[in-house]
N, C-alpha and C. Protein backbone atom coordinates (compact mmCIF):
# COMPACT_ATOMS: atom_id res chain seq x y z
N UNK A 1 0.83 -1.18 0.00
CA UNK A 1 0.00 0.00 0.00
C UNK A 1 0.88 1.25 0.00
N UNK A 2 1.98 1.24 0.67
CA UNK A 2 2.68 2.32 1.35
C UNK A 2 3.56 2.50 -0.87
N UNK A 3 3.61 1.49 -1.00
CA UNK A 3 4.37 2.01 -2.49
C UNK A 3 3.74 2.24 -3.51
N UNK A 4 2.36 2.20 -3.11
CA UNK A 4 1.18 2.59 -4.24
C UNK A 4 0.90 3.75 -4.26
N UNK A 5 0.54 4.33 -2.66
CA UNK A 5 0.47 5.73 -2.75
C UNK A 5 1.87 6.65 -2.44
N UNK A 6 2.54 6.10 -2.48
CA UNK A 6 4.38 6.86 -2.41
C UNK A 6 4.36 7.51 -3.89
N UNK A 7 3.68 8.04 -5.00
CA UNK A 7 3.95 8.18 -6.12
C UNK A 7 3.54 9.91 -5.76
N UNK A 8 2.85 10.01 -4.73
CA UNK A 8 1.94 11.70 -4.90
C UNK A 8 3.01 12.50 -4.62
N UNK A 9 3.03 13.86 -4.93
CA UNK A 9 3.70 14.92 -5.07
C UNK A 9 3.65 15.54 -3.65
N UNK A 10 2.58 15.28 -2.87
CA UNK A 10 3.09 16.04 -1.32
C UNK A 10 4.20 15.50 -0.40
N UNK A 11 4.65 16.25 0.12
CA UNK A 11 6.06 16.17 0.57
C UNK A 11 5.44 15.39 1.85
N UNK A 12 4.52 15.69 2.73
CA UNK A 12 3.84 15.49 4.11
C UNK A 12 3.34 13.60 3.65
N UNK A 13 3.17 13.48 2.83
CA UNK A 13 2.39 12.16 2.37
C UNK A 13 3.78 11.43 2.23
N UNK A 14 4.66 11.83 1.64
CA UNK A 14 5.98 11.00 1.47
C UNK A 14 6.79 10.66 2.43
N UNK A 15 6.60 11.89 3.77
CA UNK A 15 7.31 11.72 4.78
C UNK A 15 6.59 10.92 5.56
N UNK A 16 5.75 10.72 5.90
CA UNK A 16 4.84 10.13 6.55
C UNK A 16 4.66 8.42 5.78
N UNK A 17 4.92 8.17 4.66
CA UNK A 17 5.09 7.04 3.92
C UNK A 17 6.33 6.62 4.30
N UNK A 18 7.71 7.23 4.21
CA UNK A 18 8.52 7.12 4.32
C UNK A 18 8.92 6.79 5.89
N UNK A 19 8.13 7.38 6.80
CA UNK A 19 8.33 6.58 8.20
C UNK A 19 7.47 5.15 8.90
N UNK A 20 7.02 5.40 7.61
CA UNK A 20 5.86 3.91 8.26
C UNK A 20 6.70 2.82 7.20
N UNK A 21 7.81 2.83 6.44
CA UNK A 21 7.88 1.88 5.80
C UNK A 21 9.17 1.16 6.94
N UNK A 22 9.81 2.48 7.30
CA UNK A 22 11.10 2.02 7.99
C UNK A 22 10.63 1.48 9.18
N UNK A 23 9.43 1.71 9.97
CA UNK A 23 9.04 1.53 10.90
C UNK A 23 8.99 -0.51 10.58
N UNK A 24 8.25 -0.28 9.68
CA UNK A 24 7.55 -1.90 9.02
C UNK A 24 8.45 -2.43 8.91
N UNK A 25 9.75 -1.75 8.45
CA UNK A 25 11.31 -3.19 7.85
C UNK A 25 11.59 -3.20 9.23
N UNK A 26 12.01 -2.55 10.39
CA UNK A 26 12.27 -2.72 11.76
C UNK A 26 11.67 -3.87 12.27
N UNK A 27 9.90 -3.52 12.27
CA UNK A 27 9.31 -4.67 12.61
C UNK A 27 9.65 -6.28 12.49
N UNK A 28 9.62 -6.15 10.90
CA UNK A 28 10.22 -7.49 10.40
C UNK A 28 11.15 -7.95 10.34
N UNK A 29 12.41 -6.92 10.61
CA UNK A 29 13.56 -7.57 11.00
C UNK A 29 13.74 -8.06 12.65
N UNK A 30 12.94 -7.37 13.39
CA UNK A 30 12.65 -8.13 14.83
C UNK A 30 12.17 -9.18 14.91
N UNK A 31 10.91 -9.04 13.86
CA UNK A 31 10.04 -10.83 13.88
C UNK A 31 10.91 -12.01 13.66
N UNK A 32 12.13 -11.36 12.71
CA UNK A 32 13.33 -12.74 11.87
C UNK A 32 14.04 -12.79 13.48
N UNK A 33 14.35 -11.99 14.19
CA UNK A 33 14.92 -12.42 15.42
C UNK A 33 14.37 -13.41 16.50
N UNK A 34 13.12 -12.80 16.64
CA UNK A 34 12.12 -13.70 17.53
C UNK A 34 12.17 -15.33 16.42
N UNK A 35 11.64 -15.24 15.74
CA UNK A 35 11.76 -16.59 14.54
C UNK A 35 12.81 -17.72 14.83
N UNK A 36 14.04 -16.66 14.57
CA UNK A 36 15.18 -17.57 14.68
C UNK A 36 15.06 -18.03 16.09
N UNK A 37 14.94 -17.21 17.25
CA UNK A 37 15.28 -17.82 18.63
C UNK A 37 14.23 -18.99 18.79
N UNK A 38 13.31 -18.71 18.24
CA UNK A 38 12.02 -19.97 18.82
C UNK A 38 12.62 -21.03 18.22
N UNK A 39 12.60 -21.30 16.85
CA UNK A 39 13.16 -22.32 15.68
C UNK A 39 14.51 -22.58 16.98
N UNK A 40 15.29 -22.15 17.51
CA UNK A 40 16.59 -22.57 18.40
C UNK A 40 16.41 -23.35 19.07
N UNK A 41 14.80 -22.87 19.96
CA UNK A 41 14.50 -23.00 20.65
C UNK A 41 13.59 -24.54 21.07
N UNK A 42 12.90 -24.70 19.84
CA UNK A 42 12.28 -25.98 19.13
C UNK A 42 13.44 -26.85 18.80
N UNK A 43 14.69 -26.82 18.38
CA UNK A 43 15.32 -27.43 17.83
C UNK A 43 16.18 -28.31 19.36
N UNK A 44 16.14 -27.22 20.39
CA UNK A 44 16.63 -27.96 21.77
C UNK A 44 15.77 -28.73 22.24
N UNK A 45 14.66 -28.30 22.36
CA UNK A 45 13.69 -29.28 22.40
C UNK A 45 13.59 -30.44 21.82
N UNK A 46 13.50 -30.33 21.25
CA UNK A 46 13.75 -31.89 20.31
C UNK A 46 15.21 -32.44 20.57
N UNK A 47 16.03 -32.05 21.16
CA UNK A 47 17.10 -32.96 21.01
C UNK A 47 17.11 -33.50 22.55
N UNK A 48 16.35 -32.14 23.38
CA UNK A 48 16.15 -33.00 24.96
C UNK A 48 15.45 -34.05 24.41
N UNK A 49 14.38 -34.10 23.96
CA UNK A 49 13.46 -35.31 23.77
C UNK A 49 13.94 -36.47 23.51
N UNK A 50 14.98 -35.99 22.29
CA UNK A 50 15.13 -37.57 21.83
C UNK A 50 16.75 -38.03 22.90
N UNK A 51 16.92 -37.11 23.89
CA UNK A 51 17.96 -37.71 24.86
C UNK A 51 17.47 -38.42 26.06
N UNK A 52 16.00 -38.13 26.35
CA UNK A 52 15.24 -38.42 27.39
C UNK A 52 14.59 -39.64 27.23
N UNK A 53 14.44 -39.89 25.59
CA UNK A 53 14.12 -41.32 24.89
C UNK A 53 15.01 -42.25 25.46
N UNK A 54 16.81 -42.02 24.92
CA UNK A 54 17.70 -42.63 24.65
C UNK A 54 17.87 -43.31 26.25
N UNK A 55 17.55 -42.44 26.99
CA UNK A 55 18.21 -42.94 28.39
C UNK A 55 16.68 -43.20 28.86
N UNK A 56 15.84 -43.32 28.37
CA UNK A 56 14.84 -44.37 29.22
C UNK A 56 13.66 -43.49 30.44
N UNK A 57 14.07 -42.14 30.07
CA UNK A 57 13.32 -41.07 31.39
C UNK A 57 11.65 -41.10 30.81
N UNK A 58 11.47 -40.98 29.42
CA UNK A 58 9.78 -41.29 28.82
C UNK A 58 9.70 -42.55 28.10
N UNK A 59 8.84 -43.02 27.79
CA UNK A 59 8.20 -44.02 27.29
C UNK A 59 7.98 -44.05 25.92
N UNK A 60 8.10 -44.77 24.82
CA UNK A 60 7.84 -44.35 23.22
C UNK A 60 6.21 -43.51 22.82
N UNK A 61 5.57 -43.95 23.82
CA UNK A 61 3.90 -43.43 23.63
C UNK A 61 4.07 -42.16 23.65
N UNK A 62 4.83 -41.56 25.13
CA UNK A 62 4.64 -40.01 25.19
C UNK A 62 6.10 -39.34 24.15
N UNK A 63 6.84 -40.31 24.01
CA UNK A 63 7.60 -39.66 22.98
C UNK A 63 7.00 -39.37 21.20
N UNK A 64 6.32 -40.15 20.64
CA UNK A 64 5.62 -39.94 19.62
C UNK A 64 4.63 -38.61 19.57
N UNK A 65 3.88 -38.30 20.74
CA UNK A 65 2.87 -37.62 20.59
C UNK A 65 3.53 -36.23 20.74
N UNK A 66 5.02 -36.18 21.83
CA UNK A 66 5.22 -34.97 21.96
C UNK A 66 6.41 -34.58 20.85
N UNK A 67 6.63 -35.31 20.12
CA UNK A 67 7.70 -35.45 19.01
C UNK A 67 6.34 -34.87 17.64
N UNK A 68 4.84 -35.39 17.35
CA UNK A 68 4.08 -34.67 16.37
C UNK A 68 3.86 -33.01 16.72
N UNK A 69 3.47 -32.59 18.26
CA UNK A 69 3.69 -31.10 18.53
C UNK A 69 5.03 -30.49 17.92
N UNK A 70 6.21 -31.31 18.17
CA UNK A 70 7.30 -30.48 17.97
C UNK A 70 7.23 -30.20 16.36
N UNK A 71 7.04 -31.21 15.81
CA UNK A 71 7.04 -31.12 13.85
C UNK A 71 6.39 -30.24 13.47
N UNK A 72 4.62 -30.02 14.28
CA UNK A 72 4.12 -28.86 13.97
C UNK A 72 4.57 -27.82 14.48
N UNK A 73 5.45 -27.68 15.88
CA UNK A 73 5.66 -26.18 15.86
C UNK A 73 7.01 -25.64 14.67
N UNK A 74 7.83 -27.10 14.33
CA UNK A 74 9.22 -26.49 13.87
C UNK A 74 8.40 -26.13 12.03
N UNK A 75 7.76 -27.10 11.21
CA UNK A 75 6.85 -26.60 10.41
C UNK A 75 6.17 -25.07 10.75
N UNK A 76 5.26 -24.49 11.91
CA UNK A 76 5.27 -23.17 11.80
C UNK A 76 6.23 -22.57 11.63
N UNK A 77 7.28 -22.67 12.43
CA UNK A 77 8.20 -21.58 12.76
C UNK A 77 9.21 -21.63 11.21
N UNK A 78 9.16 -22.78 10.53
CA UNK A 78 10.37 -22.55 9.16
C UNK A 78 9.48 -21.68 8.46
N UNK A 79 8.04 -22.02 8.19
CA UNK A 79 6.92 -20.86 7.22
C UNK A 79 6.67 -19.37 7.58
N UNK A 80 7.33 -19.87 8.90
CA UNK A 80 7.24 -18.12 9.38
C UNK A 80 8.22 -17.16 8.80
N UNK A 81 9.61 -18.08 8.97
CA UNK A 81 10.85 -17.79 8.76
C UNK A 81 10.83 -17.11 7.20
N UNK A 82 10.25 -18.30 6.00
CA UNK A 82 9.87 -18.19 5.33
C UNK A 82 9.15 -17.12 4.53
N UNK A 83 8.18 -16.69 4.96
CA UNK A 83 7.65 -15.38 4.87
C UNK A 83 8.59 -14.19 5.32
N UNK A 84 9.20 -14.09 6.50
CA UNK A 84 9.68 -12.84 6.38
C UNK A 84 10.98 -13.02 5.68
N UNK A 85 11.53 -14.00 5.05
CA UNK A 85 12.53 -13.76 4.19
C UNK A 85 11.67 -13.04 2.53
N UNK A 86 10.75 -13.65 2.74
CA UNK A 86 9.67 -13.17 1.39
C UNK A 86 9.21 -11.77 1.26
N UNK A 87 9.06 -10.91 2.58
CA UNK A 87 9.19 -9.55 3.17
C UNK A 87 9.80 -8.73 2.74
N UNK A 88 11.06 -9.33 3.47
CA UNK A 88 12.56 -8.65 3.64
C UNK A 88 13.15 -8.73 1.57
N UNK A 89 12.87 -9.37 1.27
CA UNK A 89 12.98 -10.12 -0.72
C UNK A 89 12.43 -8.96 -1.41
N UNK A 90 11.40 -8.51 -0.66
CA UNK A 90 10.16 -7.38 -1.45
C UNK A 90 10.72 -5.95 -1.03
N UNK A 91 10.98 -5.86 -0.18
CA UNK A 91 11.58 -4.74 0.60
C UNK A 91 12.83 -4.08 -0.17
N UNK A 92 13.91 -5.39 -0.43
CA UNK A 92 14.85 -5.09 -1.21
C UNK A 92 14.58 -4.87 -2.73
N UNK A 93 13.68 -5.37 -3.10
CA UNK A 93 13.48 -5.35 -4.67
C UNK A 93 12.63 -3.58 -5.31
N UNK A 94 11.67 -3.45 -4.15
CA UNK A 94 11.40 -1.97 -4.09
C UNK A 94 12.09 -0.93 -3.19
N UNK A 95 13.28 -1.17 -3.54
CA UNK A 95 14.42 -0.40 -2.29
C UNK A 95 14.24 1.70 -2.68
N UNK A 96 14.43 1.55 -3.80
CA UNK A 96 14.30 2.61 -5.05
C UNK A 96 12.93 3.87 -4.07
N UNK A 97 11.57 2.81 -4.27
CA UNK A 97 10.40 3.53 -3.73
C UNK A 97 10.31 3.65 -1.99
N UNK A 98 10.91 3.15 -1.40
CA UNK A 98 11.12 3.28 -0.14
C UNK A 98 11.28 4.45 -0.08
N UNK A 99 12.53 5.11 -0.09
CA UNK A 99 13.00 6.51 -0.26
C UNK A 99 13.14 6.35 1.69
N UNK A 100 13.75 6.11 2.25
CA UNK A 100 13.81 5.92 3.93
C UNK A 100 14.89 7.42 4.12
């Protein structure tokens, strides 16, 4: 939206475009931070799990079920990842109309 109407001739409309875009790449470069730490964060998880397997502390029943949560959260968190690389892709490709 912000590069659709970035084309008008008022200076007040551009500046005001121009701080909501930088505001927005900030955003999304925070979200890629939060992203990465969770995805870290999922990924320890899963390796407690499958150490807690190895030495006998859970049972294969509760290891299966809490091993399908983990797939779905590490599946969210790569599509998340995903998208804001798709963001950050768009961001750079209209670098020009930004005008920051």
């Amino acid at each position: 939206m912000s590069f659709k109407y970035g084309t008008t001739s008022d200076e007040g409309v551009l500046f005001l475009l121009s701080v909501s875009n930088a505001v927005l790449l900030m955003f999304t470069l925070l979200w890629a931070v939060f992203g990465i730490i969770e995805l870290h964060l999922i990924m320890k998880t899963k390796n407690r799990l499958q150490s807690r397997l190895h030495h006998g502390t859970i049972s294969t029943a509760e290891y299966k079920i809490s091993q399908k949560s983990i797939k779905f959260s590490l599946a969210i968190g790569i599509s998340y990842l995903v998208l804001i690389v798709i963001q950050v892709g768009y961001v750079i490709l209209n670098w020009d109309e930004i005008n920051i």
